[in-house]
PDB file of N, CA and C in Angstrom:
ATOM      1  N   UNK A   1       0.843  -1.180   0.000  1.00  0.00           N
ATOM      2  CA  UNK A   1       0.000   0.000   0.000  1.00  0.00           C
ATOM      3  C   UNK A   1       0.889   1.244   0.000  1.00  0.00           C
ATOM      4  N   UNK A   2       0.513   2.177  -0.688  1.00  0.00           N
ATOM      5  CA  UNK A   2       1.469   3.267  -0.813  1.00  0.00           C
ATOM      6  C   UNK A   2       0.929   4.528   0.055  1.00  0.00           C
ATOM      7  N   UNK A   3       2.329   4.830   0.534  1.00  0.00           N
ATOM      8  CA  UNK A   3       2.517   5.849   1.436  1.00  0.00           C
ATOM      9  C   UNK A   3       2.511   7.358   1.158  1.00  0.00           C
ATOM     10  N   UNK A   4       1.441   7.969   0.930  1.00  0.00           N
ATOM     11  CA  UNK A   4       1.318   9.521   0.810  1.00  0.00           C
ATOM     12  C   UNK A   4       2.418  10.400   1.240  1.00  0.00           C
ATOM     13  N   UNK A   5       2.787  10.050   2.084  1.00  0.00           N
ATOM     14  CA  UNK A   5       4.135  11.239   2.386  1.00  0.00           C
ATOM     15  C   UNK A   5       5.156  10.904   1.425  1.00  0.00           C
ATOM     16  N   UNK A   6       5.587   9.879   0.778  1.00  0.00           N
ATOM     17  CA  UNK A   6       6.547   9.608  -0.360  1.00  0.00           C
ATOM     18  C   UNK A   6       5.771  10.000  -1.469  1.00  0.00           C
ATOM     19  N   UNK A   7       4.607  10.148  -1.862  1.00  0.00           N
ATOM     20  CA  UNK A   7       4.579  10.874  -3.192  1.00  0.00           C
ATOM     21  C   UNK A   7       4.039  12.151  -2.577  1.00  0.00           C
ATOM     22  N   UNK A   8       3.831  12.802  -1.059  1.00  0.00           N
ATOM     23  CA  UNK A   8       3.758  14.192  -1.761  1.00  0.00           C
ATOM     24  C   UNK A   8       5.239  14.833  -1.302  1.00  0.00           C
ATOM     25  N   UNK A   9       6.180  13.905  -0.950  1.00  0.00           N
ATOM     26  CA  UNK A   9       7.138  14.560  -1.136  1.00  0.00           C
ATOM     27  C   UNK A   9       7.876  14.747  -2.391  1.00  0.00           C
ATOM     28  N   UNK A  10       7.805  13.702  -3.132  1.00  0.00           N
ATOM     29  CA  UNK A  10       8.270  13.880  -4.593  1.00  0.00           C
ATOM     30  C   UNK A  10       7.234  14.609  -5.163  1.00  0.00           C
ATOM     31  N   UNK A  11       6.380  15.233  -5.172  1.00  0.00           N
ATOM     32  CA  UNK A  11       5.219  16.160  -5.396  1.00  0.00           C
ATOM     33  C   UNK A  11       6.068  17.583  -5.336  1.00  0.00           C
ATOM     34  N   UNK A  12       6.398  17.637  -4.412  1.00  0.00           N
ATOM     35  CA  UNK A  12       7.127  18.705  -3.382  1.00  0.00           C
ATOM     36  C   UNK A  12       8.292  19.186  -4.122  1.00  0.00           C
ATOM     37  N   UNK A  13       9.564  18.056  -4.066  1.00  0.00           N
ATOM     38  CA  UNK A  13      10.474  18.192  -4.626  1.00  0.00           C
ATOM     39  C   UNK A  13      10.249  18.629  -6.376  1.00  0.00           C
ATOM     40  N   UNK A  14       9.557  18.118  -6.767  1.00  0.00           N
ATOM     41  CA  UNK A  14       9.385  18.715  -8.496  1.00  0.00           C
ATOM     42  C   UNK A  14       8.933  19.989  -8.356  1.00  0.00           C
ATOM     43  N   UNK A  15       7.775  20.234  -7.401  1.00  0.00           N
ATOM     44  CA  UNK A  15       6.945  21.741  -7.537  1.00  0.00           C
ATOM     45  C   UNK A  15       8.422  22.944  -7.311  1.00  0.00           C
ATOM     46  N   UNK A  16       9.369  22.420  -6.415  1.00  0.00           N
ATOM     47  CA  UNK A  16      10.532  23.137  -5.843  1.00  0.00           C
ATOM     48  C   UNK A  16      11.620  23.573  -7.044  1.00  0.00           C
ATOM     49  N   UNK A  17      11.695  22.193  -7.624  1.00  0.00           N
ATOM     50  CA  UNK A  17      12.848  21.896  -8.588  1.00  0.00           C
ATOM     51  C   UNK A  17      12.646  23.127 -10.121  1.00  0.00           C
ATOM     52  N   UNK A  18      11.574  23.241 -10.263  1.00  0.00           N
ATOM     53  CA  UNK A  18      10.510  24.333 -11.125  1.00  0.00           C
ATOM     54  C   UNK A  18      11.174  25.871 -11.255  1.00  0.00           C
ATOM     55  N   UNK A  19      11.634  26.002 -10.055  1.00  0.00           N
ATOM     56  CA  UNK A  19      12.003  27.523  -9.138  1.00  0.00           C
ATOM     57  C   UNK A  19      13.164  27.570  -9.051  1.00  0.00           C
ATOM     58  N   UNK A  20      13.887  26.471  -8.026  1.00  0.00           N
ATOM     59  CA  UNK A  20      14.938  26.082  -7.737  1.00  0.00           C
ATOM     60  C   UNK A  20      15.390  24.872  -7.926  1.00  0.00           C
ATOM     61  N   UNK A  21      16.111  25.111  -9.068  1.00  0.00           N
ATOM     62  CA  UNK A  21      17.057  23.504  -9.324  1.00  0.00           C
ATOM     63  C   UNK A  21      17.761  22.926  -8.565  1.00  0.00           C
ATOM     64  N   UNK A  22      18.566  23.307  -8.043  1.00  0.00           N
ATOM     65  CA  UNK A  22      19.573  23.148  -6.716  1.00  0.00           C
ATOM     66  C   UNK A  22      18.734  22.455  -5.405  1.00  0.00           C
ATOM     67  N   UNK A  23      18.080  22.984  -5.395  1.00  0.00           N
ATOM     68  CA  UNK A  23      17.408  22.797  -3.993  1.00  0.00           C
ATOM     69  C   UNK A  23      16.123  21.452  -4.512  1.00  0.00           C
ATOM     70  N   UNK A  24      15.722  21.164  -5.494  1.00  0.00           N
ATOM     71  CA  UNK A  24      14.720  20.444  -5.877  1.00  0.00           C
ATOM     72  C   UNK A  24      15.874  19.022  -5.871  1.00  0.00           C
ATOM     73  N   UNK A  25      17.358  19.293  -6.211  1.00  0.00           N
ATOM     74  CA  UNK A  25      18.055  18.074  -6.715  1.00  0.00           C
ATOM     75  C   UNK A  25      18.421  17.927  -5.275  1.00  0.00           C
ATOM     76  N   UNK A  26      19.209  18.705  -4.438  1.00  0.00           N
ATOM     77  CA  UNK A  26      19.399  18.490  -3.512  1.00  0.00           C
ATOM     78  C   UNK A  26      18.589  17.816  -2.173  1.00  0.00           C
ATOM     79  N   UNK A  27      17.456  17.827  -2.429  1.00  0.00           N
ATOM     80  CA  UNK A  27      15.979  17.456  -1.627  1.00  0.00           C
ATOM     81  C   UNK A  27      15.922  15.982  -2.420  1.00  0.00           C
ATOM     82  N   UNK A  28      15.891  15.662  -3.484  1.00  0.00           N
ATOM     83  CA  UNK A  28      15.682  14.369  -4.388  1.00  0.00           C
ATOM     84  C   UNK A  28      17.201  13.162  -3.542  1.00  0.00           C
ATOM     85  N   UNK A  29      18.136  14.086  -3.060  1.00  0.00           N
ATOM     86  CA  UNK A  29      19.379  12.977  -2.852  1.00  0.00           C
ATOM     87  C   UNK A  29      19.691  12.932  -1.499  1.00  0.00           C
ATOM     88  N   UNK A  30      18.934  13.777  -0.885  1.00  0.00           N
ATOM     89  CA  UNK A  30      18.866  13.433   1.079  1.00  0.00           C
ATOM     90  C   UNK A  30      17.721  12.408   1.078  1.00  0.00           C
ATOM     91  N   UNK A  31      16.582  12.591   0.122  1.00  0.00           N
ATOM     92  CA  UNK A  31      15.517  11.274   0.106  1.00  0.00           C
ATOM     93  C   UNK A  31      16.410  10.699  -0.131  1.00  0.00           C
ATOM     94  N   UNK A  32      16.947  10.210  -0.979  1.00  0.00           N
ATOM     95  CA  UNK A  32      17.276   9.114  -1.426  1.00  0.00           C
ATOM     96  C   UNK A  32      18.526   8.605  -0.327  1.00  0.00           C
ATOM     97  N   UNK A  33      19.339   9.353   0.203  1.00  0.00           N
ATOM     98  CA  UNK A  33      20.175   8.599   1.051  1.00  0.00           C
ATOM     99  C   UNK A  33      19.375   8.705   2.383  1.00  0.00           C
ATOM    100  N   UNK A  34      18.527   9.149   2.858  1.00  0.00           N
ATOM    101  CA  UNK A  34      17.897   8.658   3.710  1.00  0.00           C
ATOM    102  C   UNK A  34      17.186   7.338   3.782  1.00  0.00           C
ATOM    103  N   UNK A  35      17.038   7.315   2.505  1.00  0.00           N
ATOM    104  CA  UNK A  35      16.130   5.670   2.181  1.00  0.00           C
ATOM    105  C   UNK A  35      16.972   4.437   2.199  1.00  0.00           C
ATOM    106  N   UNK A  36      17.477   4.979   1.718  1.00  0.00           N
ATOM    107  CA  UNK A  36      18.760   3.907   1.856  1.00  0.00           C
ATOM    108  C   UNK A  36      20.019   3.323   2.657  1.00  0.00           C
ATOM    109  N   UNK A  37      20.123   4.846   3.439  1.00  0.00           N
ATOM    110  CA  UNK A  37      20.324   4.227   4.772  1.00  0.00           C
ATOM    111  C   UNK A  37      19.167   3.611   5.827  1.00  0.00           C
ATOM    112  N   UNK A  38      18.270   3.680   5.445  1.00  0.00           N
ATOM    113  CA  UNK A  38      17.456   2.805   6.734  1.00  0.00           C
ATOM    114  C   UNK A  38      17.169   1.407   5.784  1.00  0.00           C
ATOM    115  N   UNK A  39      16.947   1.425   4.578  1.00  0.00           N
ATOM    116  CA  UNK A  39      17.255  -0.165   3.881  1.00  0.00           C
ATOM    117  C   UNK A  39      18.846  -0.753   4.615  1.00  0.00           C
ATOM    118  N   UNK A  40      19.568   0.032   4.540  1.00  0.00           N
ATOM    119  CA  UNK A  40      20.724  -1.126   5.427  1.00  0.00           C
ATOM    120  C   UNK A  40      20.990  -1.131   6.587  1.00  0.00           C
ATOM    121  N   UNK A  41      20.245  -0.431   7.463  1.00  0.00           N
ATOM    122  CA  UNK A  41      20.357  -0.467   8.735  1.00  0.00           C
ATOM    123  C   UNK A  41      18.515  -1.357   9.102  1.00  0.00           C
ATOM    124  N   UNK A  42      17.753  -1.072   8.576  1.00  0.00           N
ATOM    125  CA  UNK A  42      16.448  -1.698   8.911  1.00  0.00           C
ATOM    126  C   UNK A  42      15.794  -3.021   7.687  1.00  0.00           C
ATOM    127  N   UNK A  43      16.634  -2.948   6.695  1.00  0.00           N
ATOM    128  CA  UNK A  43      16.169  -4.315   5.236  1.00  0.00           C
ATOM    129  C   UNK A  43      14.578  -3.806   5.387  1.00  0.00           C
ATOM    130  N   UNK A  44      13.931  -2.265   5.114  1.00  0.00           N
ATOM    131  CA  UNK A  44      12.496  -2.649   4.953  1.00  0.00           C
ATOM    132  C   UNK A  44      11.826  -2.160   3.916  1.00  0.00           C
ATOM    133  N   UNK A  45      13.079  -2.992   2.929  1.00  0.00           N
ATOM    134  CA  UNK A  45      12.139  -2.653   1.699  1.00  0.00           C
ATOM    135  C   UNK A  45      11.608  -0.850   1.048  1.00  0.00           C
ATOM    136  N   UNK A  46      12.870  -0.623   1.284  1.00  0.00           N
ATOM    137  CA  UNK A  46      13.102   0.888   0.871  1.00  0.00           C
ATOM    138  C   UNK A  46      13.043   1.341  -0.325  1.00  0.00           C
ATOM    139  N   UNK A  47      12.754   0.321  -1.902  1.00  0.00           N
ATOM    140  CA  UNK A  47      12.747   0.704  -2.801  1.00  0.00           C
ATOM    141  C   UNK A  47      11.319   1.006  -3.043  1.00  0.00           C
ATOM    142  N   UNK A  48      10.315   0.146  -2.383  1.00  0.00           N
ATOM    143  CA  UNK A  48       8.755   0.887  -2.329  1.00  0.00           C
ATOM    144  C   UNK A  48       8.894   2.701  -2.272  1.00  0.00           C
ATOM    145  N   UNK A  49       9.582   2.728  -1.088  1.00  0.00           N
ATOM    146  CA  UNK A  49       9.184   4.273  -0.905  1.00  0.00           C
ATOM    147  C   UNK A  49      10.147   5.427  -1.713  1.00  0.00           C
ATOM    148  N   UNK A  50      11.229   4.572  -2.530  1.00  0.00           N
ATOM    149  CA  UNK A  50      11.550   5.585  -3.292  1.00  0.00           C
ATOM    150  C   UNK A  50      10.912   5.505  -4.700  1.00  0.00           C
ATOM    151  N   UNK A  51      10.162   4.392  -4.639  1.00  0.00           N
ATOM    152  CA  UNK A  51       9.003   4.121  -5.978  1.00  0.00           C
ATOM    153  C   UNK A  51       7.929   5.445  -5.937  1.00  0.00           C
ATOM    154  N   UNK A  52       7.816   5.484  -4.459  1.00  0.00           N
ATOM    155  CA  UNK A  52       6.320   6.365  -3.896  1.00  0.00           C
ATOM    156  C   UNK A  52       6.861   7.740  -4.467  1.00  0.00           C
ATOM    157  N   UNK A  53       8.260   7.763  -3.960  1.00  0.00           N
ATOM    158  CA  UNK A  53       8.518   9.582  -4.119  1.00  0.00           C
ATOM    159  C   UNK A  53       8.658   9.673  -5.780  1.00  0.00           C
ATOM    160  N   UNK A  54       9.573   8.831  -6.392  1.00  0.00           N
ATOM    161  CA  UNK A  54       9.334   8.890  -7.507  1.00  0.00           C
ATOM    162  C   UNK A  54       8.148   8.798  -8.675  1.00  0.00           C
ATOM    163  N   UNK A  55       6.581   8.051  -8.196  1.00  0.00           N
ATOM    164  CA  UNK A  55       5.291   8.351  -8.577  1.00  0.00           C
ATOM    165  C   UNK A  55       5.117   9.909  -8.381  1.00  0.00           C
ATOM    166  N   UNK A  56       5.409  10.602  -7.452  1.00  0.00           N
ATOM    167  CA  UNK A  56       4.892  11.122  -6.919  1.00  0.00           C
ATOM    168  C   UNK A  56       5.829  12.872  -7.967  1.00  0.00           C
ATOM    169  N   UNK A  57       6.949  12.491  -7.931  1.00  0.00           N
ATOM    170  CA  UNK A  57       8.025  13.636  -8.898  1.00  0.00           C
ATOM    171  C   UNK A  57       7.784  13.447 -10.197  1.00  0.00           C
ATOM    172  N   UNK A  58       7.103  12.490 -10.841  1.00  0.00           N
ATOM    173  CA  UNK A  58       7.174  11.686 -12.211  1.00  0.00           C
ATOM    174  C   UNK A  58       6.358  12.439 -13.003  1.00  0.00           C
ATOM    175  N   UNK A  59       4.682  12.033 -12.023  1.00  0.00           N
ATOM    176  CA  UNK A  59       3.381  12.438 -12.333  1.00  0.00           C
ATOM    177  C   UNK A  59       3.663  14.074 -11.636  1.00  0.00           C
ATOM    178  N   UNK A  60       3.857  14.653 -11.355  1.00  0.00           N
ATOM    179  CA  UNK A  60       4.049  16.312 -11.614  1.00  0.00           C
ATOM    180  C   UNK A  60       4.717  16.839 -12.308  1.00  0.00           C
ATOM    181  N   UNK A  61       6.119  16.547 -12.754  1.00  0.00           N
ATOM    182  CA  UNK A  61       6.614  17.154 -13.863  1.00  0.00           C
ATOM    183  C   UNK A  61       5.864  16.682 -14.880  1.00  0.00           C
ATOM    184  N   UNK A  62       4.904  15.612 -15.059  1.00  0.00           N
ATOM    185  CA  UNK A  62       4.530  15.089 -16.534  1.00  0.00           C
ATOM    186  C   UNK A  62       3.217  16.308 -16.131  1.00  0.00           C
ATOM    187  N   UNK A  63       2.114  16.362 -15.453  1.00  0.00           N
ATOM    188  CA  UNK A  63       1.268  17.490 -15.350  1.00  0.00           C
ATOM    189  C   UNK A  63       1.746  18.527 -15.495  1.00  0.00           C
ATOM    190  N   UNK A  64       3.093  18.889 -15.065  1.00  0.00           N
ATOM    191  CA  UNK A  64       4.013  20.507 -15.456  1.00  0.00           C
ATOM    192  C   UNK A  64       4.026  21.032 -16.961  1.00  0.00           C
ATOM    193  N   UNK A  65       4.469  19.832 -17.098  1.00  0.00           N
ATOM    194  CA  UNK A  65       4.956  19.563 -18.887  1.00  0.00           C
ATOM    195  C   UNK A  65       4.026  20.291 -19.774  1.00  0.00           C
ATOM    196  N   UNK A  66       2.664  19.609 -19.449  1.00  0.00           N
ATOM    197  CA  UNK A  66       1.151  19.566 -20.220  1.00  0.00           C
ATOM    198  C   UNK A  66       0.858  20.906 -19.536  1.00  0.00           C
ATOM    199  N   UNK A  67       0.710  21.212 -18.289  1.00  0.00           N
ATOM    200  CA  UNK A  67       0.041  22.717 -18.025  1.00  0.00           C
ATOM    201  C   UNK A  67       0.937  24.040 -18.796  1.00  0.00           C
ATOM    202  N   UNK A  68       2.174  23.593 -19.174  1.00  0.00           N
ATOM    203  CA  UNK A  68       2.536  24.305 -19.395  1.00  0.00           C
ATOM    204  C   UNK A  68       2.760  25.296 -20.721  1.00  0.00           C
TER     205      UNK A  68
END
């Protein structure tokens, strides 16, 4: 079951990345080493939730794209 705070943070991070590149990439790679350090310190299946953030950054830049 997917976790809302991983796609509206990748929600987040794209709406950011829009404005500020730096700060949208930089936000995309503390997720990501945050995720991944608790996959090797906890094995729980941490690629779900970088699936979630990435649904979540994917489907807004693709709505960006088109609104735009």
């Amino acid at each position: 079951m997917a976790d809302a705070t991983h796609i509206v943070a990748g929600v987040v991070s794209c709406l950011i990345t829009v404005k500020y590149p730096v700060i949208g990439v930089v936000s995309t790679i503390l997720f990501l080493i945050y995720q991944l350090d608790e996959e090797w310190h906890l094995k729980d299946e941490a690629w779900r939730d970088i699936l979630e953030y990435a649904v979540g950054y994917y489907l807004t830049g693709i709505t960006t794209l088109v609104l735009i």
